[in-house]
Protein backbone atom coordinates (compact mmCIF):
# COMPACT_ATOMS: atom_id res chain seq x y z
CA UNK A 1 -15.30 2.37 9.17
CA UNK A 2 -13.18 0.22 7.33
CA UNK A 3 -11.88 -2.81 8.61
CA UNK A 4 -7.81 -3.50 8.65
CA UNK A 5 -8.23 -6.61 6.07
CA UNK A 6 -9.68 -3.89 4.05
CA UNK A 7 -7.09 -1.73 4.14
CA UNK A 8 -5.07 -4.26 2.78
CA UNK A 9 -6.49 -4.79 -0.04
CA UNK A 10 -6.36 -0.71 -0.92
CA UNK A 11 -2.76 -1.17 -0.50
CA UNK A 12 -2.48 -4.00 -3.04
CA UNK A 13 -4.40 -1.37 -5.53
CA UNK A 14 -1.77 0.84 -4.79
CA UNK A 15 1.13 -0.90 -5.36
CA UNK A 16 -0.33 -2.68 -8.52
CA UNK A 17 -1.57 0.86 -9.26
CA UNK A 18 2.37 1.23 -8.83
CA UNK A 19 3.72 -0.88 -10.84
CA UNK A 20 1.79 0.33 -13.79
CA UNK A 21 3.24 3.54 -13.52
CA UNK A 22 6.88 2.86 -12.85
CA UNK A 23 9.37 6.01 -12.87
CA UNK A 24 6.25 8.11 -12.42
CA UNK A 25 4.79 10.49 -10.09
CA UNK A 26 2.33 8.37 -9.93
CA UNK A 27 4.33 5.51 -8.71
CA UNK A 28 5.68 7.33 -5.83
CA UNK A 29 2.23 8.17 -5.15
CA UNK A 30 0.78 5.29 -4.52
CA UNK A 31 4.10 3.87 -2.80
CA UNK A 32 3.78 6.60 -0.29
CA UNK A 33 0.24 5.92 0.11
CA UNK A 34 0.36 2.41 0.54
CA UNK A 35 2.89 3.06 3.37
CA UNK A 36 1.01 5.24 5.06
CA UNK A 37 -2.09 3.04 5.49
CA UNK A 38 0.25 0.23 7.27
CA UNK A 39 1.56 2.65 9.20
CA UNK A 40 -2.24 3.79 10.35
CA UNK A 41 -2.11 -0.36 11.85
CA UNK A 42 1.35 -0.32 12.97
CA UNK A 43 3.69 -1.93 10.14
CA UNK A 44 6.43 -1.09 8.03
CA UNK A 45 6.03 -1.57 4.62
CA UNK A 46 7.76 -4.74 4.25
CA UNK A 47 5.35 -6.08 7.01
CA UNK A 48 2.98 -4.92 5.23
CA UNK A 49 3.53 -6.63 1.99
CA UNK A 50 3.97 -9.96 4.49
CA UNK A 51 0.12 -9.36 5.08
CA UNK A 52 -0.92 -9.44 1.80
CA UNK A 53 1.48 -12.67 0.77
């Protein structure tokens, strides 16, 4: 099992994964799955991208 700081640092893939592919599919992709994993340890996304800061 994972731990949550890893988690994190998926989501920080994802959104630089993201940003890469801006207007895309793929962007919305990786948004939606970057949300999801906060929401697996109880944040919104903007709380989420407080944790990685």
């Amino acid at each position: 099992m994972r731990h949550p700081q890893d988690n994190l640092l998926v989501v920080y893939a994802l959104s630089l994964l993201a940003q890469e592919y801006e207007g895309t599919q793929k962007e919305d992709w990786a948004l939606h799955l970057a949300v999801e994993i906060g929401k697996q340890h109880g944040l919104t996304s903007s709380e989420t991208i407080h944790q990685l800061e």
